[in-house]
PDB file of N, CA and C in Angstrom:
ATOM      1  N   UNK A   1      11.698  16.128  -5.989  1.00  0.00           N
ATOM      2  CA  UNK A   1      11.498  16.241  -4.570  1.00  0.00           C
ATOM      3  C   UNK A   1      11.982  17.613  -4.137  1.00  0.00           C
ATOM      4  N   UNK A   2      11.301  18.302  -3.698  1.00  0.00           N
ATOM      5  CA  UNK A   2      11.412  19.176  -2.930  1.00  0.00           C
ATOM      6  C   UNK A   2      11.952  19.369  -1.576  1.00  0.00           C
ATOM      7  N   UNK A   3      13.063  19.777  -0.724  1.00  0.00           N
ATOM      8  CA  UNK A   3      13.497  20.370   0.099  1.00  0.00           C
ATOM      9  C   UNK A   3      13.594  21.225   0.719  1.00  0.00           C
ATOM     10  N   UNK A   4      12.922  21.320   1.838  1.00  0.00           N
ATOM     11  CA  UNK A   4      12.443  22.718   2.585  1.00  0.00           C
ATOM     12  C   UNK A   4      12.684  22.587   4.013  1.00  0.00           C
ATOM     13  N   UNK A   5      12.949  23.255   4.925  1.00  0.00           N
ATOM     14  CA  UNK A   5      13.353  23.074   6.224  1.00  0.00           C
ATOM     15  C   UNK A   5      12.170  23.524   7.361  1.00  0.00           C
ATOM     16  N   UNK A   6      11.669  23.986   6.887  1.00  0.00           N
ATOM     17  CA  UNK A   6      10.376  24.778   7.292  1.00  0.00           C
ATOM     18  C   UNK A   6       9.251  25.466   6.148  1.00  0.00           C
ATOM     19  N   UNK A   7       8.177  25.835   6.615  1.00  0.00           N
ATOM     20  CA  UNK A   7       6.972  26.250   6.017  1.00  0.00           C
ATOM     21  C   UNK A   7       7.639  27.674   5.225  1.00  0.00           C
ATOM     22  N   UNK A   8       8.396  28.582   6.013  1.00  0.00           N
ATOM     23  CA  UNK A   8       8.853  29.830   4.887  1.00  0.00           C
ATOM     24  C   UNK A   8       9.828  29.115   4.181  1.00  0.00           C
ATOM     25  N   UNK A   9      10.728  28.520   4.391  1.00  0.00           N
ATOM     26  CA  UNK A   9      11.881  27.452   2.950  1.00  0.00           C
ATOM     27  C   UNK A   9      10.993  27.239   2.107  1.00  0.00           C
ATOM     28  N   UNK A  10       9.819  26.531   1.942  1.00  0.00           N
ATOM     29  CA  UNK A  10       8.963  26.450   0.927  1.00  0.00           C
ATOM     30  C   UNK A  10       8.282  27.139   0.775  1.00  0.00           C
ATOM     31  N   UNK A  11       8.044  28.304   1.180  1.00  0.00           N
ATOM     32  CA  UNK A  11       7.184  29.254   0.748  1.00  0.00           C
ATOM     33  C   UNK A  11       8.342  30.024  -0.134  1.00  0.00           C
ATOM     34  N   UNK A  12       9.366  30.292   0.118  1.00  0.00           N
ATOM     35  CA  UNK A  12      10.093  30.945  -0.983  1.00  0.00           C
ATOM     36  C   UNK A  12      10.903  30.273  -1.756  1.00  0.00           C
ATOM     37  N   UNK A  13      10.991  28.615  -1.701  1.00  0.00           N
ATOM     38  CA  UNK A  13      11.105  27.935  -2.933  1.00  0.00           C
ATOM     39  C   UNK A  13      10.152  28.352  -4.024  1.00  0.00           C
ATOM     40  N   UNK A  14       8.790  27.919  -3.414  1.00  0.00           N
ATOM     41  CA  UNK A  14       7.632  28.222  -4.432  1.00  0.00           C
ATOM     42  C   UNK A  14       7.185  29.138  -5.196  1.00  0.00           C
ATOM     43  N   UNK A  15       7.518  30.358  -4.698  1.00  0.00           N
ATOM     44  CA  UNK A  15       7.625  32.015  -4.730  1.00  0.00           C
ATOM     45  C   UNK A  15       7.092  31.801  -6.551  1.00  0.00           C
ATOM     46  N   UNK A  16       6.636  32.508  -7.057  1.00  0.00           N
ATOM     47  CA  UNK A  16       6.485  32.888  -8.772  1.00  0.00           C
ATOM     48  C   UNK A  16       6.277  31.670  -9.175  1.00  0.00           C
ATOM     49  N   UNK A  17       5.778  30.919  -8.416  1.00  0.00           N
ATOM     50  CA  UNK A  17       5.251  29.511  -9.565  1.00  0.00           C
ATOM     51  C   UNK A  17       3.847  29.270  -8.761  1.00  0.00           C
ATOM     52  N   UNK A  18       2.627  29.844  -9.350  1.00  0.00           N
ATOM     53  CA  UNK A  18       1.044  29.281  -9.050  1.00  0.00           C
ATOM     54  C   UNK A  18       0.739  28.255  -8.645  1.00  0.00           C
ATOM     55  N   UNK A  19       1.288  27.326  -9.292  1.00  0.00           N
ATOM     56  CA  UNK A  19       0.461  26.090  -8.438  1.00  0.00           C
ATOM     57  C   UNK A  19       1.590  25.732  -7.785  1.00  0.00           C
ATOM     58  N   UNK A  20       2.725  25.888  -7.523  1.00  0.00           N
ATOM     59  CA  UNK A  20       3.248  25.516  -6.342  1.00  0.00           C
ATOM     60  C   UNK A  20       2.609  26.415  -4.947  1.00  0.00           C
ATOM     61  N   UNK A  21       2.297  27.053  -5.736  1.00  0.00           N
ATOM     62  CA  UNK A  21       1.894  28.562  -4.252  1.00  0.00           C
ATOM     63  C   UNK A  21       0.480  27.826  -4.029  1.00  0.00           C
ATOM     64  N   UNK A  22      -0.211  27.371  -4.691  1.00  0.00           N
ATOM     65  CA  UNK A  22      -2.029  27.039  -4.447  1.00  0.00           C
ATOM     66  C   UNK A  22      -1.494  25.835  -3.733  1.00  0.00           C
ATOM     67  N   UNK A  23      -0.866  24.733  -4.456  1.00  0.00           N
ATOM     68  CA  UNK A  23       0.165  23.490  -3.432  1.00  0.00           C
ATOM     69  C   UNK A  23       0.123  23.973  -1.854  1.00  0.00           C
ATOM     70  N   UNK A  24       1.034  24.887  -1.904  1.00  0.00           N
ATOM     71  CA  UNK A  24       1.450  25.481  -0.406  1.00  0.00           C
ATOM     72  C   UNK A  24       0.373  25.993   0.638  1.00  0.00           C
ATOM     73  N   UNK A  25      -1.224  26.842  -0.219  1.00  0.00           N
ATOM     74  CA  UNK A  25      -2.076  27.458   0.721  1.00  0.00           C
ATOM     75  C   UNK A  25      -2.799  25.959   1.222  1.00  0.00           C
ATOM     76  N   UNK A  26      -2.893  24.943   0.016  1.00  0.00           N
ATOM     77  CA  UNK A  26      -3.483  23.362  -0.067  1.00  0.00           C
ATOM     78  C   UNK A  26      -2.947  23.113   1.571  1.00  0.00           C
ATOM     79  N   UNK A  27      -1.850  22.722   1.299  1.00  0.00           N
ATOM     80  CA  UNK A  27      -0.807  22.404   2.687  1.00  0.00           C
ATOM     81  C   UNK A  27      -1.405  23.119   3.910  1.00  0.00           C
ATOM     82  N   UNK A  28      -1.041  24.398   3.895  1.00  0.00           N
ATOM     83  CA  UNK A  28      -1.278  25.142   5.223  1.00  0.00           C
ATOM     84  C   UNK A  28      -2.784  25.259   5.769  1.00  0.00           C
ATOM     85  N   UNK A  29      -3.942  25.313   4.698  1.00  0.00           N
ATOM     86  CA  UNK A  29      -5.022  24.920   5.096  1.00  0.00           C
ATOM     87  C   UNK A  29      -5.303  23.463   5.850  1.00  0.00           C
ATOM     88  N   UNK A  30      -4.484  22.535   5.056  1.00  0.00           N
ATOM     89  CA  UNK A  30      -4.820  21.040   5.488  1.00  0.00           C
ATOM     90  C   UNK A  30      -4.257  20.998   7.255  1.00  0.00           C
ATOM     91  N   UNK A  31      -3.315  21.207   7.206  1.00  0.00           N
ATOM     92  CA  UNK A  31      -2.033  21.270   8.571  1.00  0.00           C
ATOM     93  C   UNK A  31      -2.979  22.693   9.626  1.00  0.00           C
ATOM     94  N   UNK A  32      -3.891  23.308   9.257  1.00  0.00           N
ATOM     95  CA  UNK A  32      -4.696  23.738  10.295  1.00  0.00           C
ATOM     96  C   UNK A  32      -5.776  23.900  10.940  1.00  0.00           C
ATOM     97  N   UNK A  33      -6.650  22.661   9.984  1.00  0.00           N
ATOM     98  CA  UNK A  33      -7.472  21.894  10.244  1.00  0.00           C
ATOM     99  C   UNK A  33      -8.011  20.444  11.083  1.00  0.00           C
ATOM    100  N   UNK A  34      -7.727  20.696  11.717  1.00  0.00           N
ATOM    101  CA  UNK A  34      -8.037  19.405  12.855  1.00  0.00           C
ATOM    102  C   UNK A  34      -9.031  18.397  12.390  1.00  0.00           C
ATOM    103  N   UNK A  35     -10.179  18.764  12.336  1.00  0.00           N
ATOM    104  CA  UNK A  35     -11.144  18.119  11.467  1.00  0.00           C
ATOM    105  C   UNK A  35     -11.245  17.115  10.016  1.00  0.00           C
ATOM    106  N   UNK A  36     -10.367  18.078   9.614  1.00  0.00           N
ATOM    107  CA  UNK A  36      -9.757  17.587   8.026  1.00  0.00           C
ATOM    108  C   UNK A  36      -8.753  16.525   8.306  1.00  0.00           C
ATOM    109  N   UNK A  37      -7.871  16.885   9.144  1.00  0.00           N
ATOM    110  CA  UNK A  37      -6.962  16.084   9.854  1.00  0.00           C
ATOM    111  C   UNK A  37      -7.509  14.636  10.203  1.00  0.00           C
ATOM    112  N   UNK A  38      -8.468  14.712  11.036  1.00  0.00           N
ATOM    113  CA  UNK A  38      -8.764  13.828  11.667  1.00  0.00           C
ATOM    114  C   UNK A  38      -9.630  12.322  10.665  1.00  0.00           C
ATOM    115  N   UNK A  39     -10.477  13.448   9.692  1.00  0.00           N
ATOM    116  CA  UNK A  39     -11.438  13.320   8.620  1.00  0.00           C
ATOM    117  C   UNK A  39     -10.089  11.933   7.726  1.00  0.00           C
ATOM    118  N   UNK A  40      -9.136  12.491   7.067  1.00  0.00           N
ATOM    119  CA  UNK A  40      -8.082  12.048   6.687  1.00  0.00           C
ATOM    120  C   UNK A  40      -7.235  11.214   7.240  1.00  0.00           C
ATOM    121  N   UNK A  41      -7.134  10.330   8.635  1.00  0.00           N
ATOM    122  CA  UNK A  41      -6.855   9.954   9.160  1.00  0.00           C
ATOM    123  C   UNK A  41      -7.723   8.556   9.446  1.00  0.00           C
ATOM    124  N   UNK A  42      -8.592   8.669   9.316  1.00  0.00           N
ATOM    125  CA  UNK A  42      -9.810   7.591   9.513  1.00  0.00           C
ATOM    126  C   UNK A  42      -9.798   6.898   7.749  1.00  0.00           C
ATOM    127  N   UNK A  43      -9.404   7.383   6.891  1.00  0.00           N
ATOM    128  CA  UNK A  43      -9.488   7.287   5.647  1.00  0.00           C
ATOM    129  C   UNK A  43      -7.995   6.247   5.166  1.00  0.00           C
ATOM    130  N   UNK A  44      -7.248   6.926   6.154  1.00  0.00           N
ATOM    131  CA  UNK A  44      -5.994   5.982   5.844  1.00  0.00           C
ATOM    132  C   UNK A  44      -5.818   5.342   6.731  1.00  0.00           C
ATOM    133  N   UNK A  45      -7.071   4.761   7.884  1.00  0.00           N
ATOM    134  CA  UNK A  45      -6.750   3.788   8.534  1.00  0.00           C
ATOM    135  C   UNK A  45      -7.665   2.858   7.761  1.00  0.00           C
ATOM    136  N   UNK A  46      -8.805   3.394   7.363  1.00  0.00           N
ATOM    137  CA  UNK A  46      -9.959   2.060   6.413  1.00  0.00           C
ATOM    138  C   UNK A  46      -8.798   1.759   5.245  1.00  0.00           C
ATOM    139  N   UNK A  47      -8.253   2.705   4.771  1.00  0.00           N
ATOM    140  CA  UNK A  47      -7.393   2.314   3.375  1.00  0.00           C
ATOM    141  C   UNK A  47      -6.272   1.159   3.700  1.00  0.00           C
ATOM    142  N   UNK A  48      -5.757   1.236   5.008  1.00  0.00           N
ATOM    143  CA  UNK A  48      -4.922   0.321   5.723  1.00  0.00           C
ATOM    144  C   UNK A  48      -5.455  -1.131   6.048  1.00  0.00           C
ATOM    145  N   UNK A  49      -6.604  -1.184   6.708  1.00  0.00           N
ATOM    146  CA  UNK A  49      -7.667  -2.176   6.999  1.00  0.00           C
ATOM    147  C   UNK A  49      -7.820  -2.889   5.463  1.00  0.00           C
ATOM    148  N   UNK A  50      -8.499  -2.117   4.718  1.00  0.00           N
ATOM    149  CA  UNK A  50      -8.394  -3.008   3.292  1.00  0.00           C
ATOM    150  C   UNK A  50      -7.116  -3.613   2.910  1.00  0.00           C
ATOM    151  N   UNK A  51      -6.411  -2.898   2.768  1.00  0.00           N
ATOM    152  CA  UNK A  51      -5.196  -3.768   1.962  1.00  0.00           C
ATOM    153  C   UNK A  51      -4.369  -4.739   2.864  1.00  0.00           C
ATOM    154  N   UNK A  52      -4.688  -4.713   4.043  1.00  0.00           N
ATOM    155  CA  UNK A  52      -4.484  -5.579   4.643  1.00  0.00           C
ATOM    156  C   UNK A  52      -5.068  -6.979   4.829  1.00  0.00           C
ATOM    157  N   UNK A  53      -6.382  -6.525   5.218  1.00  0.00           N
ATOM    158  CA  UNK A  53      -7.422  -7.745   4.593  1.00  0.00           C
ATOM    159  C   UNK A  53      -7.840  -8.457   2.866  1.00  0.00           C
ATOM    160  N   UNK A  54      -7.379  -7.823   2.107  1.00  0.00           N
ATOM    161  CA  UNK A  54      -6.971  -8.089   0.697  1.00  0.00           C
ATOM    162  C   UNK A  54      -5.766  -8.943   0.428  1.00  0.00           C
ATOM    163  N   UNK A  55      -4.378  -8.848   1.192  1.00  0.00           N
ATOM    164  CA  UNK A  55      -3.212  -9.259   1.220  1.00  0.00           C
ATOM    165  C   UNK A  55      -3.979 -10.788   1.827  1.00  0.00           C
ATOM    166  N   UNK A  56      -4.106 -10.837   2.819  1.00  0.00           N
ATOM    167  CA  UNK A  56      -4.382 -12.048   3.585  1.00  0.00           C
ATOM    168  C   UNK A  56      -5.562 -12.879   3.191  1.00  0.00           C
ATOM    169  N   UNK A  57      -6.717 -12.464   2.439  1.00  0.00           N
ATOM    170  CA  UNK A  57      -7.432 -13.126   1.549  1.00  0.00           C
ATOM    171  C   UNK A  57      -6.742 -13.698  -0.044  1.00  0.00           C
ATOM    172  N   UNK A  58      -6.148 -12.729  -0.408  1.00  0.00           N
ATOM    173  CA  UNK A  58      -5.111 -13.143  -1.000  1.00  0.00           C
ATOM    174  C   UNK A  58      -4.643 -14.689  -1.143  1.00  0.00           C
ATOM    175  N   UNK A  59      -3.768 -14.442  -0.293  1.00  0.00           N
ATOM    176  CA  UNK A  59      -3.000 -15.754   0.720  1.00  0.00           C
ATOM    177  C   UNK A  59      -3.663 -16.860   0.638  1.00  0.00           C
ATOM    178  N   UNK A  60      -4.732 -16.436   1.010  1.00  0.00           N
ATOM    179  CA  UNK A  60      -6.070 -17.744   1.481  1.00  0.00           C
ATOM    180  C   UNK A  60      -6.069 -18.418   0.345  1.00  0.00           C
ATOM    181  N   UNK A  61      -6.388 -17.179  -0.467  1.00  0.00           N
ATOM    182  CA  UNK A  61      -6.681 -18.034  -2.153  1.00  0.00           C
ATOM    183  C   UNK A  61      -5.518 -18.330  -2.554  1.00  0.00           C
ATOM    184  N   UNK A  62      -4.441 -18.233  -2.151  1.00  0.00           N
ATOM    185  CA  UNK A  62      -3.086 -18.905  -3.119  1.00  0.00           C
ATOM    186  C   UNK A  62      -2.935 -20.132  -2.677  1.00  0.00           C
ATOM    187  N   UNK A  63      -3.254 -20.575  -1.010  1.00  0.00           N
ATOM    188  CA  UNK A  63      -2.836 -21.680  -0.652  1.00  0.00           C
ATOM    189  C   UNK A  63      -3.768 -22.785  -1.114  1.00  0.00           C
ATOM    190  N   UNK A  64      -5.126 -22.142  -1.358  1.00  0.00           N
ATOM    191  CA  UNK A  64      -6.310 -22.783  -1.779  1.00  0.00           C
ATOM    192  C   UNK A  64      -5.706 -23.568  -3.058  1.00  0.00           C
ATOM    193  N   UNK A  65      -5.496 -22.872  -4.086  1.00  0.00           N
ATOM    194  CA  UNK A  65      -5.534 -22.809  -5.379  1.00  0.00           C
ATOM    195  C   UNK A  65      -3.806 -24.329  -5.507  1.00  0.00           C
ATOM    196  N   UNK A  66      -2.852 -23.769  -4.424  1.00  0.00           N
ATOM    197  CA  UNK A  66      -2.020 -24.969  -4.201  1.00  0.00           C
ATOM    198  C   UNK A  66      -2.261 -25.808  -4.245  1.00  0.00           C
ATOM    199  N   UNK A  67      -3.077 -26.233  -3.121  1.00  0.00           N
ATOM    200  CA  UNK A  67      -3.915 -27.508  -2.474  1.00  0.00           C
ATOM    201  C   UNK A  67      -4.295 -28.178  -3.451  1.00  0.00           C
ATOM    202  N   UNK A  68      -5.732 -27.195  -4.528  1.00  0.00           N
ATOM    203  CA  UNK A  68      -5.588 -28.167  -5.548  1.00  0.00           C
ATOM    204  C   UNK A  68      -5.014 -28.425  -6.458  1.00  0.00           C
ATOM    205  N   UNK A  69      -3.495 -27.646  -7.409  1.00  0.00           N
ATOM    206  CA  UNK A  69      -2.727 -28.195  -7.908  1.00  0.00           C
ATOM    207  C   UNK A  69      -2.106 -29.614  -7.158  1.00  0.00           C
ATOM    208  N   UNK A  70      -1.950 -29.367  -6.345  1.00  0.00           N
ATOM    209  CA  UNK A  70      -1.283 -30.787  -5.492  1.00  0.00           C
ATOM    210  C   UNK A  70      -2.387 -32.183  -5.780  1.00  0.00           C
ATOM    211  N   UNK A  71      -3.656 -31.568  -5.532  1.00  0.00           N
ATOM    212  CA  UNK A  71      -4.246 -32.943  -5.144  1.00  0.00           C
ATOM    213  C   UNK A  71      -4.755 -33.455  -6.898  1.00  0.00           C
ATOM    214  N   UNK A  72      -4.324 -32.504  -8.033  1.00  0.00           N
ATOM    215  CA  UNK A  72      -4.020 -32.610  -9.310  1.00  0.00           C
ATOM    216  C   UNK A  72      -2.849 -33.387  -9.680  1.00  0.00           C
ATOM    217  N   UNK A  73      -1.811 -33.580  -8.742  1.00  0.00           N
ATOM    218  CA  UNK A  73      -0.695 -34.389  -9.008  1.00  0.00           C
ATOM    219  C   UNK A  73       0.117 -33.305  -9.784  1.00  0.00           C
ATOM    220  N   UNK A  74      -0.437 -32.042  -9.740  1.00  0.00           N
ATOM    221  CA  UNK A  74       0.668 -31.418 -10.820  1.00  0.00           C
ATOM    222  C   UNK A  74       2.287 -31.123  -9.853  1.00  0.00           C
ATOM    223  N   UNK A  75       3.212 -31.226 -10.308  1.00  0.00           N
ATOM    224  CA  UNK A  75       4.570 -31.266 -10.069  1.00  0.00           C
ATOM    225  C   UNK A  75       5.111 -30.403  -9.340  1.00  0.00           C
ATOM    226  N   UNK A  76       5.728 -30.444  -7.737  1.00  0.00           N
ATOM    227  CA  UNK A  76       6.405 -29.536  -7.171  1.00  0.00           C
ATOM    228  C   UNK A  76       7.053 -28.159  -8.060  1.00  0.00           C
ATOM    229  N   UNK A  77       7.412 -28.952  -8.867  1.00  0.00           N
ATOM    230  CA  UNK A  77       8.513 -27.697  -9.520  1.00  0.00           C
ATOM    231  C   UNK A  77       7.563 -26.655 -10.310  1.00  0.00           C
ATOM    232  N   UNK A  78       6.144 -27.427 -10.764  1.00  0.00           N
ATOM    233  CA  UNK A  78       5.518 -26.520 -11.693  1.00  0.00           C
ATOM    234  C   UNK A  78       4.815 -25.381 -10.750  1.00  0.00           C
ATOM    235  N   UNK A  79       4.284 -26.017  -9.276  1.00  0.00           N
ATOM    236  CA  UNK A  79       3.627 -25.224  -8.704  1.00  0.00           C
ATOM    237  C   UNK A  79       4.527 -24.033  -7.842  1.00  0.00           C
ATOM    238  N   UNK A  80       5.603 -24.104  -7.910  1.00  0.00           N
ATOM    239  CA  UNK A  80       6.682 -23.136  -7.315  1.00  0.00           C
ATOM    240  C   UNK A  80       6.668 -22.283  -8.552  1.00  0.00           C
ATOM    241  N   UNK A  81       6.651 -22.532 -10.098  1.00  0.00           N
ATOM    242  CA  UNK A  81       7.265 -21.721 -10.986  1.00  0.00           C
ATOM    243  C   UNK A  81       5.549 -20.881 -10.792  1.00  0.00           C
ATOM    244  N   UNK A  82       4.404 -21.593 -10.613  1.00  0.00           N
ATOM    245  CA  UNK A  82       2.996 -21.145 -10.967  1.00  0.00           C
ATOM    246  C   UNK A  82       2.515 -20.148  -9.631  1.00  0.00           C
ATOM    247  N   UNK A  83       2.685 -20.224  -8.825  1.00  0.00           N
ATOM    248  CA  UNK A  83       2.727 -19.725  -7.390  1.00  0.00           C
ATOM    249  C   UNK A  83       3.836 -19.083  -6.865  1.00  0.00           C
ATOM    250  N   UNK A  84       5.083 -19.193  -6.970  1.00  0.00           N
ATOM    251  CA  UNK A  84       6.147 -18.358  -6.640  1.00  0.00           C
ATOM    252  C   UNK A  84       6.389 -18.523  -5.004  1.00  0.00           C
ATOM    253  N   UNK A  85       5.374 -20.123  -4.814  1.00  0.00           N
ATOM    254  CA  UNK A  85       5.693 -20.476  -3.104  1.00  0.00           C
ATOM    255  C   UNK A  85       6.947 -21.107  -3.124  1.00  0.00           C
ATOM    256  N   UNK A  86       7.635 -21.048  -2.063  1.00  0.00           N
ATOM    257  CA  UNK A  86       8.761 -22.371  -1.816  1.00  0.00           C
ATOM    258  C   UNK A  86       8.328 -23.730  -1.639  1.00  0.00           C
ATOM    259  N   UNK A  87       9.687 -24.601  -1.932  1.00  0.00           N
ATOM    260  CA  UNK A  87       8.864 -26.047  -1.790  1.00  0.00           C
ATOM    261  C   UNK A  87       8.331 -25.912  -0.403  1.00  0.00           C
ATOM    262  N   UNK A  88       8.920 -25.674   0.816  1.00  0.00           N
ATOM    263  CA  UNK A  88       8.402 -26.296   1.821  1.00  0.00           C
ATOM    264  C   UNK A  88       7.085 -25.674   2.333  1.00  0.00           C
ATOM    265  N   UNK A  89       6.505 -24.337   2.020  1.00  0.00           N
ATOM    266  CA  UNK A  89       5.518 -23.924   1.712  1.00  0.00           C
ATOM    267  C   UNK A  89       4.261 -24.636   1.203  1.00  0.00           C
ATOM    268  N   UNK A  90       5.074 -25.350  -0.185  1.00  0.00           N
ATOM    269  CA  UNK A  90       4.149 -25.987  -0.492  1.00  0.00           C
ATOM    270  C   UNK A  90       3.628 -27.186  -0.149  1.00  0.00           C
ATOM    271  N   UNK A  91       5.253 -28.065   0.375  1.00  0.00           N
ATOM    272  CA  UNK A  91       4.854 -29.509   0.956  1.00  0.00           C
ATOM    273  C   UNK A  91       4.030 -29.335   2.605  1.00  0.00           C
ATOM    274  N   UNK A  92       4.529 -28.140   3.018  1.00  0.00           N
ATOM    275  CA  UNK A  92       3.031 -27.741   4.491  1.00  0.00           C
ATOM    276  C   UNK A  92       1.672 -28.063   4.159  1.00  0.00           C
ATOM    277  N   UNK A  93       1.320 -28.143   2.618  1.00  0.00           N
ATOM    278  CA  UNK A  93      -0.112 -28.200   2.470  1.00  0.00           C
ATOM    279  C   UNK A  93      -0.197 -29.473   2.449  1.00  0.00           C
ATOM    280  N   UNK A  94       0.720 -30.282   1.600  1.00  0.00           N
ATOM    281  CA  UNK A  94       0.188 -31.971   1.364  1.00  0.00           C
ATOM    282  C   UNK A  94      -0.778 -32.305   2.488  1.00  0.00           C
TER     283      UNK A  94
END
């Protein structure tokens, strides 16, 4: 990790090392681009949107997949060790 207090702190951290310096023009191009900015911003809100909606489909399918261990008769204790739900988690579904 790098420590810099400002844009010249890292510019003369970087000083005699190339790709830290191509790193740094990377940076200062990105940070004065609005467009790019903005471009990049929409990208990590869809990237946000997915893994969010992934997490919670997720879910869907774990409680699913409970349900029918349960209605399998398979054993509180097995479906906590198989699922990693709590009992009362799991007895919400009965």
């Amino acid at each position: 990790m790098i420590k810099a207090k400002d844009m010249n702190e890292l510019k003369e951290i970087g000083k005699e090392d190339e790709v830290m310096e191509s790193a740094i023009r990377l940076m200062e191009d990105f940070l004065n681009d609005e467009e790019l900015q903005d471009e990049y911003d929409k990208i990590t809100d869809i990237e946000y949107y997915a893994l969010e909606k992934g997490r919670k489909e997720g879910h869907e399918n774990l409680l699913k997949t409970t349900k029918n261990l349960l209605e399998m008769n398979m054993s509180i204790k097995d479906i906590i060790y198989a699922t990693g739900l709590s009992q009362e988690e799991i007895e919400s579904l009965k």
